[in-house]
C-alpha atoms as a PDB file:
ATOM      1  CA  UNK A   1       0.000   0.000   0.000  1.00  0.00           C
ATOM      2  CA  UNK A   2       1.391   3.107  -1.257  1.00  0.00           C
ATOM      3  CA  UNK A   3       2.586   5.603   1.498  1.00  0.00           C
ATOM      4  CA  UNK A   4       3.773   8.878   1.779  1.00  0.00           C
ATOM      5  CA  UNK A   5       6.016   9.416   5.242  1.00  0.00           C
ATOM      6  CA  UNK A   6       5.454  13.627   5.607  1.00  0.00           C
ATOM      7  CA  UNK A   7       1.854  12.976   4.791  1.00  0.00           C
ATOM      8  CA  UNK A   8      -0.241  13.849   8.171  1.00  0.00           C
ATOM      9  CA  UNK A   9      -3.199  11.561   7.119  1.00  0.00           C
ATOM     10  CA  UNK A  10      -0.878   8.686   6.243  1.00  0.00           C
ATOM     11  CA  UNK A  11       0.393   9.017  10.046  1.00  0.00           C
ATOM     12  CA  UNK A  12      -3.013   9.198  11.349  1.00  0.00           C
ATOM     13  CA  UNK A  13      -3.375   6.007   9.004  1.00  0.00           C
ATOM     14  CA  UNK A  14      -0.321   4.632  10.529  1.00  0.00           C
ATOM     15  CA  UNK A  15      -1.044   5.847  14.160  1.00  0.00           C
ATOM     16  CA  UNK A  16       1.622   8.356  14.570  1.00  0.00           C
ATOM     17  CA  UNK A  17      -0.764  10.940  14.633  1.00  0.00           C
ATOM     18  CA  UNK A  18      -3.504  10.370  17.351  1.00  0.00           C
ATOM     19  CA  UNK A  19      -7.342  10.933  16.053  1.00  0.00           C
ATOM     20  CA  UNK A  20     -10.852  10.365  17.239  1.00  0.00           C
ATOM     21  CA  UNK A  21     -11.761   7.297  14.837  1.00  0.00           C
ATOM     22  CA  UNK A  22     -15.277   7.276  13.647  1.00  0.00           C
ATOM     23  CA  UNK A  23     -14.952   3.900  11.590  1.00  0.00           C
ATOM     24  CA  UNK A  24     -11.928   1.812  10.043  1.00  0.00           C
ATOM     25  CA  UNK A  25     -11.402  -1.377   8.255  1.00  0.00           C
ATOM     26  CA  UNK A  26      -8.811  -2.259   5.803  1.00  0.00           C
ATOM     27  CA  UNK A  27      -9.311   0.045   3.383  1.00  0.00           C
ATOM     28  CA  UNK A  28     -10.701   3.371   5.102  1.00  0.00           C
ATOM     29  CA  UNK A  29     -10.475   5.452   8.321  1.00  0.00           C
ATOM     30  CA  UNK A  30     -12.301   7.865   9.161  1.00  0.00           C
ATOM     31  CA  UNK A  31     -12.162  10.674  11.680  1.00  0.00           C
ATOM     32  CA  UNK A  32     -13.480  13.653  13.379  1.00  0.00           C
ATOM     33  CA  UNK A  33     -12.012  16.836  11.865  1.00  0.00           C
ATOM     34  CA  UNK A  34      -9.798  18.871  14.276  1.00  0.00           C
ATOM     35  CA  UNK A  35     -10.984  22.435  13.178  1.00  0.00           C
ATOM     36  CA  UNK A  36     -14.574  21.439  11.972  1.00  0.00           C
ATOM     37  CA  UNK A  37     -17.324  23.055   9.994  1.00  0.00           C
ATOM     38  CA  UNK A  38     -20.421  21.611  11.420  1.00  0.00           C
ATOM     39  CA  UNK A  39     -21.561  20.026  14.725  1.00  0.00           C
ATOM     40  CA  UNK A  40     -20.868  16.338  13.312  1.00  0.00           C
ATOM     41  CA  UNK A  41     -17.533  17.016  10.509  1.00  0.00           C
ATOM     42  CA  UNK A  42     -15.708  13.647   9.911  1.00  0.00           C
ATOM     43  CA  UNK A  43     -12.939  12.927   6.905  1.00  0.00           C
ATOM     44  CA  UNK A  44     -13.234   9.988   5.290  1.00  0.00           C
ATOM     45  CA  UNK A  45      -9.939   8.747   4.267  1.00  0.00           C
ATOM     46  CA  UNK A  46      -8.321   5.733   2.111  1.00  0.00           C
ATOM     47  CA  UNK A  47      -5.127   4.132   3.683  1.00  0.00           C
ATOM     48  CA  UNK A  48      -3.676   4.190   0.674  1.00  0.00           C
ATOM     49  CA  UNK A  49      -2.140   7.871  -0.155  1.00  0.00           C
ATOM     50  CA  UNK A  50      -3.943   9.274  -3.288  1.00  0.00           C
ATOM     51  CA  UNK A  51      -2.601  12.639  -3.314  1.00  0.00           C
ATOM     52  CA  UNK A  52      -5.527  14.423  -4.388  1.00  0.00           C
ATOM     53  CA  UNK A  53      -8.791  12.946  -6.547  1.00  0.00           C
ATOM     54  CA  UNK A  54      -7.189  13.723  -9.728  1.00  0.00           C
ATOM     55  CA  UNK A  55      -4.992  10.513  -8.345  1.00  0.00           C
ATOM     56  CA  UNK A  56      -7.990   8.400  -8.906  1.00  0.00           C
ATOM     57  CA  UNK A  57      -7.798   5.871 -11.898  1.00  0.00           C
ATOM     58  CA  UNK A  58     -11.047   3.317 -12.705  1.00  0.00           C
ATOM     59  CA  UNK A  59      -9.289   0.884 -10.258  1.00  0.00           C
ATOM     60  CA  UNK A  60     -10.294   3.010  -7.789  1.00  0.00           C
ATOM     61  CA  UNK A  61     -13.740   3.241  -8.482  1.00  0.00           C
ATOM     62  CA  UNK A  62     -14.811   0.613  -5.975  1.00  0.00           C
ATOM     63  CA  UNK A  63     -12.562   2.335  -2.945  1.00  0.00           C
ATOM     64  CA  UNK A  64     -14.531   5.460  -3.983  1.00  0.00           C
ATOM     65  CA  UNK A  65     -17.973   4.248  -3.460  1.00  0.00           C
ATOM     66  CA  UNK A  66     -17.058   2.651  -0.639  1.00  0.00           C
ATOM     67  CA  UNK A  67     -16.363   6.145   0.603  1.00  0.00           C
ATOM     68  CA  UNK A  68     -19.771   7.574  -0.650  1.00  0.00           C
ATOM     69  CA  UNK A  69     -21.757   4.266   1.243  1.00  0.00           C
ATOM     70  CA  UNK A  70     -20.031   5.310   4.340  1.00  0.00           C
ATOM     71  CA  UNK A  71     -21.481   8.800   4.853  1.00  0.00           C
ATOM     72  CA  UNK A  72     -25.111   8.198   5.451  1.00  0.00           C
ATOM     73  CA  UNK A  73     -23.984   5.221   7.574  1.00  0.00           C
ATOM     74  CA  UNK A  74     -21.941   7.345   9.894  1.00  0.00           C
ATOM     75  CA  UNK A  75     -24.312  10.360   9.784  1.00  0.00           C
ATOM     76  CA  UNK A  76     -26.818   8.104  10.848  1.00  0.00           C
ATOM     77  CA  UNK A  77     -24.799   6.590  13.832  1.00  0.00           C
ATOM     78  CA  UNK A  78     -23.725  10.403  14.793  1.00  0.00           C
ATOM     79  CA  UNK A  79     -26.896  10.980  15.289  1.00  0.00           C
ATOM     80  CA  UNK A  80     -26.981  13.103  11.802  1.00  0.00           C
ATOM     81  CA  UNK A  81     -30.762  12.830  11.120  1.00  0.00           C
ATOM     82  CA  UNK A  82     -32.127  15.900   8.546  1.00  0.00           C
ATOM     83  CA  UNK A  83     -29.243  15.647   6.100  1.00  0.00           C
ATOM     84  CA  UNK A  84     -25.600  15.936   5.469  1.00  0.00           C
ATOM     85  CA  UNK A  85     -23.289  17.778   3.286  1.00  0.00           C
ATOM     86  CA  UNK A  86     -20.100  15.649   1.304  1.00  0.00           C
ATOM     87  CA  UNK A  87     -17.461  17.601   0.119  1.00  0.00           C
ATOM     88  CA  UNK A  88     -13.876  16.570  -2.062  1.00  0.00           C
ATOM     89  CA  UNK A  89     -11.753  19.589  -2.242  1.00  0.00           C
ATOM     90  CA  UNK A  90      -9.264  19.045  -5.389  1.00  0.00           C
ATOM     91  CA  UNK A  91      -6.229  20.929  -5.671  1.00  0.00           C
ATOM     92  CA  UNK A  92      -4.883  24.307  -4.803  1.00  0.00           C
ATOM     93  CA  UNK A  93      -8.041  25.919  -6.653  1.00  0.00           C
ATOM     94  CA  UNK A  94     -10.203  23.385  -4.873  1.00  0.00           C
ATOM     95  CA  UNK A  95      -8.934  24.863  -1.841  1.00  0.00           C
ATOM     96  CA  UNK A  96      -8.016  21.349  -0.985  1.00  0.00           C
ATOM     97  CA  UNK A  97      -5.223  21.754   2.362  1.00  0.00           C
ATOM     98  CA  UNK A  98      -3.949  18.329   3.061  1.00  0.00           C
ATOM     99  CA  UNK A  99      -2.552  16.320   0.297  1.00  0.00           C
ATOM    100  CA  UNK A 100      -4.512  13.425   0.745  1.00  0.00           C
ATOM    101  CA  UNK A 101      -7.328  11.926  -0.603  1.00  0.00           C
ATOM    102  CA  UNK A 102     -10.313  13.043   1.898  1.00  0.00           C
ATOM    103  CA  UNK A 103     -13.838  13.487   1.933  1.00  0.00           C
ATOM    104  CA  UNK A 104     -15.333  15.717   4.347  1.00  0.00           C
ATOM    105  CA  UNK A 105     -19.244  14.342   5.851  1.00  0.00           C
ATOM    106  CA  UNK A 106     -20.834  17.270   7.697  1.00  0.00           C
ATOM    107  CA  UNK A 107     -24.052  17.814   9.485  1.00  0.00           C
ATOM    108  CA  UNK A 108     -26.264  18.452  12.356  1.00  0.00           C
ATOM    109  CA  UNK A 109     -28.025  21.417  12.712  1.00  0.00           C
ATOM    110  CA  UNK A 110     -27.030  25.283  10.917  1.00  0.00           C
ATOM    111  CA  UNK A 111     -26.323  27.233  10.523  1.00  0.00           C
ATOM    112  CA  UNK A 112     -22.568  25.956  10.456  1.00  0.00           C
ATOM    113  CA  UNK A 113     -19.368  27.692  10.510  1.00  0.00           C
ATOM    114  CA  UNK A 114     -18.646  27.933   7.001  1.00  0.00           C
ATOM    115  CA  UNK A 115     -20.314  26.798   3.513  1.00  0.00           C
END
């Protein structure tokens, strides 16, 4: 499984960095967001480091939906119950900030934060 040492999600993966887990298995991890947006905020992650989503080739695809059939899931066992926002930021015009793969799952009642 591809790696990338100064990656802070891959030491979270490996963890080096401590986090408040919301759900793993072989493939995924997920976590609550340090600074977050919304009352519930969680990243979904792949263990695998996929830089950004333009990383993401068709062998992927099946990795990616397993990210998409997670949200609801944890929203629901959050206690997330009248809807959820999923975000991927790609990019430095994305405003994406870690270089890792992530998919942000926020809810709970607004107004939030941000967005």
């Amino acid at each position: 499984m591809n790696h990338d040492p100064d990656c802070i999600f891959c030491k979270i993966v490996e963890g080096k960095i401590p986090s408040k887990k919301a759900y793993e298995d072989p493939e995924l991890l997920a976590f609550h967001d340090i600074n977050p947006w919304a009352p519930v905020h969680v990243l979904i992650i792949p263990k695998e480091h996929l830089a950004t989503h333009y990383d993401v080739r068709p062998e992927h695809d099946a990795l990616l939906g397993r990210m998409l059939g997670l949200a609801p899931r944890l929203m629901r066992e959050l206690g997330v119950v009248n809807g959820f926002r999923t975000l991927i930021n790609t990019g430095p015009d994305g405003r994406q900030e870690v270089q890792h793969l992530h998919m942000h799952v926020m809810g709970g009642p607004r107004p939030w934060a941000k967005g």
